[in-house]
C-alpha atoms as a PDB file:
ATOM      1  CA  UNK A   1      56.490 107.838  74.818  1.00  0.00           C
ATOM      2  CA  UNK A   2      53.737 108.833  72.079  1.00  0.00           C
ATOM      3  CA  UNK A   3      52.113 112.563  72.120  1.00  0.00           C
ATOM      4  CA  UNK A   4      48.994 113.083  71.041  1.00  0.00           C
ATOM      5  CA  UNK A   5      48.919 116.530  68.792  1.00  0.00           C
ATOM      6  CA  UNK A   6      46.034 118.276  67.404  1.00  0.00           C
ATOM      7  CA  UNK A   7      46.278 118.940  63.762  1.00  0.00           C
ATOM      8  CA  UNK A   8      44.519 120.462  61.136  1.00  0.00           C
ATOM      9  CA  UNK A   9      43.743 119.625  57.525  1.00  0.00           C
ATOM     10  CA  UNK A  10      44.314 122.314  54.715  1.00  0.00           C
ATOM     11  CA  UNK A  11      42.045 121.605  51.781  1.00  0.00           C
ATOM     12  CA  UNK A  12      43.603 123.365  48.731  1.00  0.00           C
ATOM     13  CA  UNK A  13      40.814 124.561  46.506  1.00  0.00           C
ATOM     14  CA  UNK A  14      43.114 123.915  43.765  1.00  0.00           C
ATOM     15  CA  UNK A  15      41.857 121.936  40.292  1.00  0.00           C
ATOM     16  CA  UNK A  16      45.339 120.239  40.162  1.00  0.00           C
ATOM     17  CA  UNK A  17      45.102 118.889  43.702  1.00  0.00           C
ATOM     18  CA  UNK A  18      42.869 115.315  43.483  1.00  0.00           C
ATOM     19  CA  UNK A  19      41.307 116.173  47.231  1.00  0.00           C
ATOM     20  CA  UNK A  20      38.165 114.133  46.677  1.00  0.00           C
ATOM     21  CA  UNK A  21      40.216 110.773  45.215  1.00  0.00           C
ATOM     22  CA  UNK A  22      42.935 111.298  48.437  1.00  0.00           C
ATOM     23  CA  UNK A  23      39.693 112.000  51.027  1.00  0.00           C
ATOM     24  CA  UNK A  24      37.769 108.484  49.046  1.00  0.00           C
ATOM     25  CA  UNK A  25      41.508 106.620  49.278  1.00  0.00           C
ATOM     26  CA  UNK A  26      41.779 107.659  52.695  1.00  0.00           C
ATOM     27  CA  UNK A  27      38.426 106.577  53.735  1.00  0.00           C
ATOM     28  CA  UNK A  28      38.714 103.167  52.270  1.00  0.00           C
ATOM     29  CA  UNK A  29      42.068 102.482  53.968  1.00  0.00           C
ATOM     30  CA  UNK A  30      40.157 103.401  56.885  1.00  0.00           C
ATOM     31  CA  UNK A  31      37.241 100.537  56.432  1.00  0.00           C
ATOM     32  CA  UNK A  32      39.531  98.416  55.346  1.00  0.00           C
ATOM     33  CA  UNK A  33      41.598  97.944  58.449  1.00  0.00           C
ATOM     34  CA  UNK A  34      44.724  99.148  56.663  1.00  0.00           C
ATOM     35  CA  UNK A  35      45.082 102.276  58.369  1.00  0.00           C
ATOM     36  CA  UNK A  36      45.011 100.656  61.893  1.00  0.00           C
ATOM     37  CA  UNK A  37      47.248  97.754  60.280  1.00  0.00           C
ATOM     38  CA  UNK A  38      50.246 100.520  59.710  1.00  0.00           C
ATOM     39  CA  UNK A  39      49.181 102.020  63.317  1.00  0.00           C
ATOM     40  CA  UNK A  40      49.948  99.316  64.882  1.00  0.00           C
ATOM     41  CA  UNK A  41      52.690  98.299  62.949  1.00  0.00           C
ATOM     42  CA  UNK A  42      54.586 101.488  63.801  1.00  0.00           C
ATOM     43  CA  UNK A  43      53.169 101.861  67.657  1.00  0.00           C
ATOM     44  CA  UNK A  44      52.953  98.483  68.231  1.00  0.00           C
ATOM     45  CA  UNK A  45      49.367  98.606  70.072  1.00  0.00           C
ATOM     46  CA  UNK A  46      45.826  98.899  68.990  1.00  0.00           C
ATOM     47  CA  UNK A  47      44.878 101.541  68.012  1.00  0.00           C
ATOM     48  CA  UNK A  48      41.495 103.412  69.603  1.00  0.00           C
ATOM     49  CA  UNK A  49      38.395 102.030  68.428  1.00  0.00           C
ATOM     50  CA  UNK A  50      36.360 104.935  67.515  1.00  0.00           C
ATOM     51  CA  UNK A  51      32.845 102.925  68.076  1.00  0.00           C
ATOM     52  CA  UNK A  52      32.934 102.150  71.234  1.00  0.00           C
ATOM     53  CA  UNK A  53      33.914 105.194  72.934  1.00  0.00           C
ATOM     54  CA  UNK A  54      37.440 103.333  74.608  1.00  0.00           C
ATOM     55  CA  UNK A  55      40.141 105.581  73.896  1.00  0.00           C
END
């Protein structure tokens, strides 16, 4: 059975941290399908589509 948790980011405002090139990364992962690609390779399922309001 999955659980659904809420969780938080933490944003270090630390100059050594790259939070802008992880956040861009992140985002193109996103667009790119790769993020639901490893999603679903892990849960097995699709996962919610965020534009059409199905959960």
């Amino acid at each position: 059975m999955l659980q659904e948790h809420s969780v938080g980011c933490y944003v270090r405002n630390d100059p050594e941290v790259p939070v802008q090139r992880i956040l861009r990364t992140l985002l193109r992962m996103k667009l790119s399908g790769e993020i639901d690609d490893i999603i679903r390779l892990y849960v097995g399922a699709e996962p919610p589509n965020e534009h059409n309001g199905k959960p």
